[in-house]
Structure formats: structure tokens, C-alpha cells
Protein backbone atom coordinates (compact mmCIF):
# COMPACT_ATOMS: atom_id res chain seq x y z
CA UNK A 1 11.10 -2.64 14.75
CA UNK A 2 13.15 -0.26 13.26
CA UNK A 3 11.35 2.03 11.24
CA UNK A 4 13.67 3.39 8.77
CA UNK A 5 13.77 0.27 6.84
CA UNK A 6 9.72 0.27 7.06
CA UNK A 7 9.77 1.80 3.17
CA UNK A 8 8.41 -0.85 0.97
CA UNK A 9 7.28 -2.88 3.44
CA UNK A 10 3.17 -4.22 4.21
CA UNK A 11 2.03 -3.12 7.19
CA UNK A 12 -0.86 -5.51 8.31
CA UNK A 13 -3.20 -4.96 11.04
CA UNK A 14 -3.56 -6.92 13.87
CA UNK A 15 -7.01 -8.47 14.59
CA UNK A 16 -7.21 -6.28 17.48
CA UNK A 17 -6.65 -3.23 15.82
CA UNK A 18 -10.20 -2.27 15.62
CA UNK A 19 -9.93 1.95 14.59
CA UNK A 20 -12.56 1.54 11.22
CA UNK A 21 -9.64 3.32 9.27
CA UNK A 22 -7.39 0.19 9.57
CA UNK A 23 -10.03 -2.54 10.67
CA UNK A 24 -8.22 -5.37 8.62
CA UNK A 25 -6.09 -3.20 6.20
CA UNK A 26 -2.94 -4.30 4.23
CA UNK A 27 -0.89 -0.64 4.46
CA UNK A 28 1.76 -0.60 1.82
CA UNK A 29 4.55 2.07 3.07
CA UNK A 30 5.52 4.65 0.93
CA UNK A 31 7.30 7.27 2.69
CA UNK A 32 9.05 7.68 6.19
CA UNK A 33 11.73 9.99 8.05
CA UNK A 34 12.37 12.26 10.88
CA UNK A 35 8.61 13.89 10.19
CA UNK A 36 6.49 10.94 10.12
CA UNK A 37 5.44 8.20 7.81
CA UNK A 38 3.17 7.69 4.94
CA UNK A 39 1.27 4.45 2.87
CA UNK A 40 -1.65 3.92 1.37
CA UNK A 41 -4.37 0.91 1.92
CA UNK A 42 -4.40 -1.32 -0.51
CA UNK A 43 -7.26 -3.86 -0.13
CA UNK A 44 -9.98 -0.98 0.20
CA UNK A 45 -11.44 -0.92 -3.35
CA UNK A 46 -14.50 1.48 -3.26
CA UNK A 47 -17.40 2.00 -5.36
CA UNK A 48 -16.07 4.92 -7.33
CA UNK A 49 -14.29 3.94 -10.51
CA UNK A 50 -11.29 5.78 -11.96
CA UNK A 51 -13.31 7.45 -14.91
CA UNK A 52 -15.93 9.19 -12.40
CA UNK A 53 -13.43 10.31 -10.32
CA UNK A 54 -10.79 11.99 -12.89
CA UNK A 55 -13.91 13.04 -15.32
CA UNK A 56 -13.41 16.93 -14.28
CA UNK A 57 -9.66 16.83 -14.71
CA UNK A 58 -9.26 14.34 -17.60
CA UNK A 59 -11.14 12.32 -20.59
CA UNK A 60 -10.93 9.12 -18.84
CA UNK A 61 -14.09 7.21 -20.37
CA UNK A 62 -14.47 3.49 -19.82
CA UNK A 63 -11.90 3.38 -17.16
CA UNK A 64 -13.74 0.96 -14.42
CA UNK A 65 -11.22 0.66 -12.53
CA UNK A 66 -11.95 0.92 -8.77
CA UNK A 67 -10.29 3.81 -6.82
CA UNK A 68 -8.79 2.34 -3.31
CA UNK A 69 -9.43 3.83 -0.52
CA UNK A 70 -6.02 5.13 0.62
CA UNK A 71 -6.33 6.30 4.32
CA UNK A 72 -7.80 9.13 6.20
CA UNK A 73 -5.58 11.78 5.39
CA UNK A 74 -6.02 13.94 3.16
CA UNK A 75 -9.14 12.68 1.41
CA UNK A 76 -9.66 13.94 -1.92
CA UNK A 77 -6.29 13.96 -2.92
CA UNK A 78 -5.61 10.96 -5.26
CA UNK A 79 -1.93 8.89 -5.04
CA UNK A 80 -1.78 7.09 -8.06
CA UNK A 81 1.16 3.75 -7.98
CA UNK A 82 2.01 2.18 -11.20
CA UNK A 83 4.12 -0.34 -12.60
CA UNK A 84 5.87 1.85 -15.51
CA UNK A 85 9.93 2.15 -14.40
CA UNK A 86 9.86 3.86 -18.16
CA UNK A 87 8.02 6.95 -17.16
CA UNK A 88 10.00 10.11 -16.03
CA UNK A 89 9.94 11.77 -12.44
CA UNK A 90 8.34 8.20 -11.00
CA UNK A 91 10.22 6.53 -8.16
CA UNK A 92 10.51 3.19 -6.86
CA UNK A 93 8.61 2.07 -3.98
CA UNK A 94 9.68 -1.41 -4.39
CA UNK A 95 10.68 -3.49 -7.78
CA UNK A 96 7.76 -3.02 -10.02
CA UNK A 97 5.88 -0.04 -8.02
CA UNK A 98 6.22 3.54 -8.42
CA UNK A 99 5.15 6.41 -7.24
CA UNK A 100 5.24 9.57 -9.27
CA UNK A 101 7.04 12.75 -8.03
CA UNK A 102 5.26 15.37 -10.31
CA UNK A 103 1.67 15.79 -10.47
CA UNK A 104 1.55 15.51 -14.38
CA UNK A 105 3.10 12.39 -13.91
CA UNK A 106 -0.37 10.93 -12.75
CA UNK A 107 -1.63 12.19 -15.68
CA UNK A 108 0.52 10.02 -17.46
CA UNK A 109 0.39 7.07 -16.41
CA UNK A 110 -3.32 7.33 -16.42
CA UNK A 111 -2.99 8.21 -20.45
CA UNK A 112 -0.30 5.15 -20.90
CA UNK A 113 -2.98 2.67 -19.44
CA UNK A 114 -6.00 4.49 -21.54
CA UNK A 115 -3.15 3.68 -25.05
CA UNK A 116 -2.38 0.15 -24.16
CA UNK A 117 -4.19 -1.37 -20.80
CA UNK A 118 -2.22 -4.53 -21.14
CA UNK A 119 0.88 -2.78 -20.56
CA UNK A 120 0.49 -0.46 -17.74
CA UNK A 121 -0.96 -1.92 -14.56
CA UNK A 122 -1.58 0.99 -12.16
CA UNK A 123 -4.03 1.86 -8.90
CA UNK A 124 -5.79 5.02 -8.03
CA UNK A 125 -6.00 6.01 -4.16
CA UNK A 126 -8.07 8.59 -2.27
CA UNK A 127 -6.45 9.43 0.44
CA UNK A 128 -3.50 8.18 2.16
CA UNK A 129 -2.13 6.82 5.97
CA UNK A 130 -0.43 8.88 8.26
CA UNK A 131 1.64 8.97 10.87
CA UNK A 132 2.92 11.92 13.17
CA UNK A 133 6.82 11.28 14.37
CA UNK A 134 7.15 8.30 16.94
CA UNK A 135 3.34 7.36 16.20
CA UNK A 136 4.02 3.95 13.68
CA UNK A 137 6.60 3.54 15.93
CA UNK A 138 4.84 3.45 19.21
CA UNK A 139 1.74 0.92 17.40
CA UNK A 140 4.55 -1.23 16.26
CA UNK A 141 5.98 -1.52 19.61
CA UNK A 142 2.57 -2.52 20.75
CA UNK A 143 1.72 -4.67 18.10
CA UNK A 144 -0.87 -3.32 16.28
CA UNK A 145 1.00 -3.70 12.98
CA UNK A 146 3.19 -6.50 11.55
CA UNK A 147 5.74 -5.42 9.04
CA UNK A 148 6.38 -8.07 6.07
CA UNK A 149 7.79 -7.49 2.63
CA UNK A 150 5.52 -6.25 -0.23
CA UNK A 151 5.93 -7.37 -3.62
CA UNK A 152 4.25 -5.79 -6.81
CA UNK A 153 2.24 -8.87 -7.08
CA UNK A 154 0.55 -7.90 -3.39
CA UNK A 155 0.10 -4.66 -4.56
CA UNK A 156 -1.49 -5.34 -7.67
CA UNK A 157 -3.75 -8.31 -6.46
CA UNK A 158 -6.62 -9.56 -8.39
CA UNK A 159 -8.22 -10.55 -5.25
CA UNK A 160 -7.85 -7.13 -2.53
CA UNK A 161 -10.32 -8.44 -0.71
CA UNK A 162 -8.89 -11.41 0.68
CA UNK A 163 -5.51 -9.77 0.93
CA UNK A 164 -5.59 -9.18 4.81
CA UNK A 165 -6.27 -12.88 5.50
CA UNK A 166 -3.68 -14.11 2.72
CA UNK A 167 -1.39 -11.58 4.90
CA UNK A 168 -2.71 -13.07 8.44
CA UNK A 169 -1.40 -16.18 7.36
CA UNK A 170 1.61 -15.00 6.00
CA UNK A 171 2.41 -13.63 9.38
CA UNK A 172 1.48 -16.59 11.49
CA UNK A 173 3.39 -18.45 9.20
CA UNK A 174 6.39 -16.79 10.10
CA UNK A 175 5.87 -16.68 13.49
CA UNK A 176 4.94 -20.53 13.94
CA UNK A 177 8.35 -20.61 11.62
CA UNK A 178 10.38 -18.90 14.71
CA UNK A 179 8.71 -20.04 17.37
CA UNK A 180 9.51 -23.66 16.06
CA UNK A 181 13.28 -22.26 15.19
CA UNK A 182 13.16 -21.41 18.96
CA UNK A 183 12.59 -24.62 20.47
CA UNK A 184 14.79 -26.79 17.93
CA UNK A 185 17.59 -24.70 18.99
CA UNK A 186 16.80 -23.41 22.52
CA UNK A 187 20.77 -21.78 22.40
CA UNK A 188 19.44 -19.40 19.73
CA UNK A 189 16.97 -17.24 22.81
């Protein structure tokens, strides 16, 4: 697969991809380039809500909101992705999803949702996904990940936790699709 159209894309993890980071994951991709790439999980809700884990940096009462587990790097550091195109210094991951570009950014989107929840829809990750140069590559290759296109509606889901099988069978969809493609027209192989 070639990886520099992997931006924006849902990375799901094969059933054999057993590391506990990714064990049945739904990766949306963020960033990647010559120095590696970067997503975040997003069917890993945790236990922490948004309100206990802002409460030394902002007044954030009554904000239940689960923070996602991101990935394994760099826990601690919160990615916030949000569905505000309005807001300043915020680019587009896909249509619909943003990702701010300045820290004080977060803060705003985070005040936005506090002022009107109906009209900001946004999720809070700890941590994010890595991967060193040639790494996502290199799994890809050997088919620990299957790329598909993300939507804001994936992203957002009411229902995370049953995102990785509503992805399996996405994929297998898609697969059954070309492998039936392949035998109507055996000139296409």
C-alpha cells in the first residue's frame, strides 16, 4: 500500500495482530511523511472522563465525556479532534475532523462544546500511535493492518466499542467484493 495517501484513512487491525496496544483497534491516521506516521485509536474509551482529566488546566465541570485511549506514545499528552471547520489554526484530517495546530486551540474547542454541546462534537485522546520510518509500511506489507476510508461518522461513533467488528466486516466485505470481481472476470488478474 502506498503510504502517502494513508492520511485520513482507518487503519484496522488484523485478528492476528495480537500486540495489547492494537489488539482489535480502529487507528484513524493523522499524520505521515519521510519521518514516520502518526493516528490515534479511536474505539478505546477509558474510564477517565474529560472533566477529571483537564481539571488542573481548565474549569471543565460536568464534562463526562470519556477520554480515548490514543496509543502508546507519548502518554499523557492529550490530542483533542473536533468537528468545528469554524475554529482558527485547526486542520482537516478528513471532511468533518480536525485537528488543532496550536495548543490553545484545544482549549477552545473544549470551551465551544462547554457553550453549546449540541454544536461541537469533539474527542479527547491520551496518547497517540506511532510509527518510526518504513515501520507502518513494513506491517502493511505483512498484513497486520487494512487501510479503509474514515468518515467523521466512524470517528465520532456512538457505539466505539463495536467499531472494530463493524470495520472487520467492512473489510471482508470488500474483499469477498474483489475476490468475486476476480472470478467474474478472470482477464482482470
Amino acid at each position: 500500500m502506498d503510504t502517502h495517501h494513508i492520511r485520513g484513512q482507518l487503519l484496522v487491525a488484523a485478528k492476528h495482530l495480537l500486540d495489547p496496544s492494537f489488539f482489535k483497534t480502529v487507528v484513524l491516521m493523522i499524520e505521515q511523511g519521510d519521518n514516520g506516521a502518526m493516528g490515534v485509536v479511536i474505539n478505546r474509551p477509558s474510564d477517565i472522563a474529560v472533566s477529571h482529566a483537564l481539571s488542573k488546566h481548565l474549569n471543565v465541570e460536568g464534562m463526562d465525556e470519556s477520554v480515548f485511549y490514543g496509543g502508546p506514545v507519548e502518554q499523557g499528552g492529550l490530542i483533542v479532534l473536533h468537528d468545528r471547520g469554524d475554529l482558527a489554526e485547526s486542520e482537516s484530517v478528513i471532511p468533518g475532523v480536525y485537528v488543532p495546530t496550536r495548543a490553545d486551540v484545544f482549549e477552545e474547542v473544549i470551551k465551544a462544546a462547554q457553550e453549546d454541546v449540541d454544536s461541537t462534537t469533539f474527542r479527547v485522546y491520551n496518547g497517540c500511535s506511532g510509527w518510526s520510518p518504513g515501520q507502518l509500511e513494513a506491517e502493511l506489507e505483512r498484513g497486520d493492518w487494512y487501510a479503509t476510508p474514515a468518515n467523521s461518522d466512524l470517528v465520532f461513533s456512538d457505539d466505539p466499542y463495536n467499531l472494530w467488528e463493524q470495520m472487520m466486516d467492512r473489510v471482508a466485505a470488500n474483499q469477498e467484493q474483489f475476490i468475486n470481481q476476480a472470478v467474474k472476470h478472470p482477464e482482470l488478474n
